[in-house]
Protein backbone atom coordinates (compact mmCIF):
# COMPACT_ATOMS: atom_id res chain seq x y z
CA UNK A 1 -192.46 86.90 -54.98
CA UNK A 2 -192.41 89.03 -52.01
CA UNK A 3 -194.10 91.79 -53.76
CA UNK A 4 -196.99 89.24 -54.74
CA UNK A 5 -197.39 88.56 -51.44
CA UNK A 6 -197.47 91.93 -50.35
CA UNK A 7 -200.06 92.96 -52.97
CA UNK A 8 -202.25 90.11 -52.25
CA UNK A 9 -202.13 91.17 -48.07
CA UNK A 10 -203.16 94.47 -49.02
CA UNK A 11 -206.03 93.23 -51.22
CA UNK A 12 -206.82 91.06 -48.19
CA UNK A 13 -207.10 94.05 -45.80
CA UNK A 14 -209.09 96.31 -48.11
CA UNK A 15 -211.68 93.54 -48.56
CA UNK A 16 -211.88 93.20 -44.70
CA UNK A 17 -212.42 97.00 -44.48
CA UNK A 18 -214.81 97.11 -47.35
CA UNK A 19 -216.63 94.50 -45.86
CA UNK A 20 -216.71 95.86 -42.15
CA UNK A 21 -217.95 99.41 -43.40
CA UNK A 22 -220.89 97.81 -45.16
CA UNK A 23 -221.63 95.99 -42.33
CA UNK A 24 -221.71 99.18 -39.86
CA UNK A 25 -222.79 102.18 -42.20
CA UNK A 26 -226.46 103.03 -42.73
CA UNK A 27 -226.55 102.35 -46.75
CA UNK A 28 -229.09 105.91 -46.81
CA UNK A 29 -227.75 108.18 -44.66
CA UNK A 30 -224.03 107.34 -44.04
CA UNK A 31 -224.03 107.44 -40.72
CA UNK A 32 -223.30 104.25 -38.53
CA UNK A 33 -225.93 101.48 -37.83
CA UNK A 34 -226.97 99.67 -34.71
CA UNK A 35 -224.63 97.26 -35.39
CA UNK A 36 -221.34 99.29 -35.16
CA UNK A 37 -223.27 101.09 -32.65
CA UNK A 38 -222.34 99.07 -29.34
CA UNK A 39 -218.69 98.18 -29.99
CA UNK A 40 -218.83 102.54 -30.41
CA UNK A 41 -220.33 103.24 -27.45
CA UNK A 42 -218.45 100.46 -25.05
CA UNK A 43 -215.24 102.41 -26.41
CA UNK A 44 -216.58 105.32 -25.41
CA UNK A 45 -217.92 103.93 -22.07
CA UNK A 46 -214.39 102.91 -21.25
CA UNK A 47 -212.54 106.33 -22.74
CA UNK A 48 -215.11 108.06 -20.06
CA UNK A 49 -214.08 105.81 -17.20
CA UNK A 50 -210.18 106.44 -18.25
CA UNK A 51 -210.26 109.75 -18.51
CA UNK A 52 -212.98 111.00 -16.00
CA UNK A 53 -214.75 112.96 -18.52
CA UNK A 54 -218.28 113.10 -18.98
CA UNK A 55 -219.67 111.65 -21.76
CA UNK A 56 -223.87 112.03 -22.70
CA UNK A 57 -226.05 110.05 -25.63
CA UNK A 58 -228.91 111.51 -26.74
CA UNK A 59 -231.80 109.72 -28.39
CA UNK A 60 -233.67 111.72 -31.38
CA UNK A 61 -236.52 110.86 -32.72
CA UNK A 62 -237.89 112.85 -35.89
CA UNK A 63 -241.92 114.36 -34.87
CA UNK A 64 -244.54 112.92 -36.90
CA UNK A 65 -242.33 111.65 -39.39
CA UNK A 66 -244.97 108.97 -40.41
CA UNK A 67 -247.04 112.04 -41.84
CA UNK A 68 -243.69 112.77 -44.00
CA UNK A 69 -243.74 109.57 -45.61
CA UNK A 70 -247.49 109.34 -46.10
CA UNK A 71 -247.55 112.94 -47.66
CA UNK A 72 -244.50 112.93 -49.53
CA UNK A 73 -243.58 108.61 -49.72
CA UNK A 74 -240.91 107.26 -48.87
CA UNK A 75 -238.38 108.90 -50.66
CA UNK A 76 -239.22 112.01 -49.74
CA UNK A 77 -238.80 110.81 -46.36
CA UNK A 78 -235.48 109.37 -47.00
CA UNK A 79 -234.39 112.84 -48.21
CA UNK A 80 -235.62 114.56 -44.91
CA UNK A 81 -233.71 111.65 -43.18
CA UNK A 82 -230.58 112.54 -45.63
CA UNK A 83 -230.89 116.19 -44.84
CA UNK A 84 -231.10 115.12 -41.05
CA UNK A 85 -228.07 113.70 -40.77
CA UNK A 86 -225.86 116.49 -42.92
CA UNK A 87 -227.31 118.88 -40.10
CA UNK A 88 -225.97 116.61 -37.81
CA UNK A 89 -222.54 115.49 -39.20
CA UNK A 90 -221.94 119.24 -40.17
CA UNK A 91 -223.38 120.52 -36.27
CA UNK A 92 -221.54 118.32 -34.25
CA UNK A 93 -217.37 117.72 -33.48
CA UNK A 94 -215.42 115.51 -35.67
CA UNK A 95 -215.30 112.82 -32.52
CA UNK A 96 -218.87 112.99 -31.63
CA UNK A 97 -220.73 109.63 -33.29
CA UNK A 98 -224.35 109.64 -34.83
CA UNK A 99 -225.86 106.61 -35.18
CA UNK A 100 -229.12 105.93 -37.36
CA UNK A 101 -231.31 103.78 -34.45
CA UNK A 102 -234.38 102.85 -36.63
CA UNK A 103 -236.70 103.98 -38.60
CA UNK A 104 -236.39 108.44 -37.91
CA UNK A 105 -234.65 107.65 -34.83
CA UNK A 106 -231.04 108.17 -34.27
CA UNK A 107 -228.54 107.89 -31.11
CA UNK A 108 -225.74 110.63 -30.86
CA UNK A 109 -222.60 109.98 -28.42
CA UNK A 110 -221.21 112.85 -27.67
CA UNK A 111 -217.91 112.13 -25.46
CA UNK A 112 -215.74 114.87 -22.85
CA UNK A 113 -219.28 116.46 -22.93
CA UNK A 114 -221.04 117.59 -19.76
CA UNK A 115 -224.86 117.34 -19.08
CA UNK A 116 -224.58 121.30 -19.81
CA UNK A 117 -222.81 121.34 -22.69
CA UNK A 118 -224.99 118.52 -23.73
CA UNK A 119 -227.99 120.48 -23.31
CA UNK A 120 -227.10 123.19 -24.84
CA UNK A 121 -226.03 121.56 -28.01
CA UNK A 122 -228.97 119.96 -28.33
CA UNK A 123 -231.18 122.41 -27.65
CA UNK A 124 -229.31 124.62 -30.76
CA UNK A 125 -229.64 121.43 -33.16
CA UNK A 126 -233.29 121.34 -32.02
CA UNK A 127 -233.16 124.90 -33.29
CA UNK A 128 -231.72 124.59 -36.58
CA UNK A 129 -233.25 121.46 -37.33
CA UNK A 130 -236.56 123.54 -36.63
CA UNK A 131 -235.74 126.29 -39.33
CA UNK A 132 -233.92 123.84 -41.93
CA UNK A 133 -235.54 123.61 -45.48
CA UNK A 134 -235.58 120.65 -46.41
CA UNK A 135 -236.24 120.73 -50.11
CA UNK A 136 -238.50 117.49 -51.57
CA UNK A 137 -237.47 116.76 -55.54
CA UNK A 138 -240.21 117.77 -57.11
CA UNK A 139 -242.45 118.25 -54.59
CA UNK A 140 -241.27 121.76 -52.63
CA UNK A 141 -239.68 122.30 -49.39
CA UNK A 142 -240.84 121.10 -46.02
CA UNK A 143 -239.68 122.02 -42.39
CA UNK A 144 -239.31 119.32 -39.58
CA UNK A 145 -239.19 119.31 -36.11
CA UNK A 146 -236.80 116.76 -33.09
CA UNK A 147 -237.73 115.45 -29.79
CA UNK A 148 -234.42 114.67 -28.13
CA UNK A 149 -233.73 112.69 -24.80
CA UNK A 150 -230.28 112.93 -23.02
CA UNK A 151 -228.75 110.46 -20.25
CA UNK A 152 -225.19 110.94 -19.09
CA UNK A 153 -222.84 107.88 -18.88
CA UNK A 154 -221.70 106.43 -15.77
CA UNK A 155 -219.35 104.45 -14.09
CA UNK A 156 -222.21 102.43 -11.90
CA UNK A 157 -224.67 102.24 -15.24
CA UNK A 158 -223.83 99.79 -18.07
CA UNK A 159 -224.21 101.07 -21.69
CA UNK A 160 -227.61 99.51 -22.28
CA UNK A 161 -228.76 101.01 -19.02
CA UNK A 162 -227.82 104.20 -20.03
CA UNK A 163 -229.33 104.25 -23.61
CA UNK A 164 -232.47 103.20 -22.01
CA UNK A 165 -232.32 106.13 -19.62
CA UNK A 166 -232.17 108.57 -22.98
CA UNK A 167 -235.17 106.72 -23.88
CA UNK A 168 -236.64 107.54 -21.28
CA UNK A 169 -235.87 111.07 -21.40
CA UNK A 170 -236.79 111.02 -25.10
CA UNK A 171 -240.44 109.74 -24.18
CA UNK A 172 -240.90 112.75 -21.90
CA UNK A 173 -239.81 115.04 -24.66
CA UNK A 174 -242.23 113.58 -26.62
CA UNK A 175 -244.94 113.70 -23.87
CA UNK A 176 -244.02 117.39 -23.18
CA UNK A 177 -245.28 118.70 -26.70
CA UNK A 178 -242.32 117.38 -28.91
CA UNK A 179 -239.84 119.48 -30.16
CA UNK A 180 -237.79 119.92 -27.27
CA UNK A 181 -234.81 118.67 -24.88
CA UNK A 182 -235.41 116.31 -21.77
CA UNK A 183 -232.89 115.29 -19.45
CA UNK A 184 -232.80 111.43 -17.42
CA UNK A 185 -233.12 112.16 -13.91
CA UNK A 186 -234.04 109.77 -11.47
């Protein structure tokens, strides 16, 4: 009897974790959605405070990605957004987060990271991102290009406050040419 029971908790708790990763994964690109995304980032909010580390989030947003999907259709824009995110997962630390925002857009928390550091991470994935061939089934190989947009969390700014700073920054890296690295300042 006590066995039963045990086996039917377990099914109970693998449901429950089936259930929650459907609910916060990005079905194309397994990365997290904008639902899993908050809960995330006020952990992270409150790690920084704890600790006293500095921890940045960068908004991304894929240039002229609506040309990709009228050239090449949607799928061959989901496999530049698939090829997007292996850069990413296989470019960043195993505790950095990427998030898939909407649409070619994606958030990246990158915790006990300075402004710096932050930079100059971004500015390398900007770089390989840049020179990655990304090869369409069928239909050749393409190259693709990342404005990014970096705000550094703070004590005295809430979480929404400081996504809407990378925003911010990620407009005037858009503004600026695209293709590049801008940094919230006030």
């Amino acid at each position: 009897m006590d066995t039963a029971i045990q086996f039917k908790f377990e099914v109970g708790r693998l449901q429950t974790n089936i259930i929650n990763q459907i609910c916060v994964v990005d079905h194309l690109t397994g990365v997290w959605n904008r639902t899993g995304m908050l809960h995330k980032l006020e952990e992270e909010y409150e790690r920084m405070i704890r600790s006293e580390q500095a921890c940045c989030i960068c908004m991304m947003d894929l240039d002229h990605f609506k040309q990709v999907n009228d050239v090449y259709g949607h799928p061959g824009g989901d496999q530049v957004l698939q090829a997007t995110t292996r850069l990413l997962n296989s470019s960043l630390r195993k505790y950095d987060s990427v998030f898939r925002y909407g649409g070619e857009e994606f958030l990246l928390c990158l915790p006990s990271t300075t402004l710096d550091d932050a930079k100059a991470l971004m500015e390398r994935l900007r770089g390989e991102l840049e020179t990655l061939e990304i090869e369409l089934k069928g239909k050749g190989s393409i190259s693709i290009s990342a404005s990014f947009g970096l705000a550094v969390m703070s004590p005295d700014e809430h979480v929404g406050g400081t996504i809407e700073q990378a925003d911010h920054a990620l407009l005037c890296a858009k503004a600026n040419g695209r293709n590049n690295v801008c940094v919230w300042s006030l």
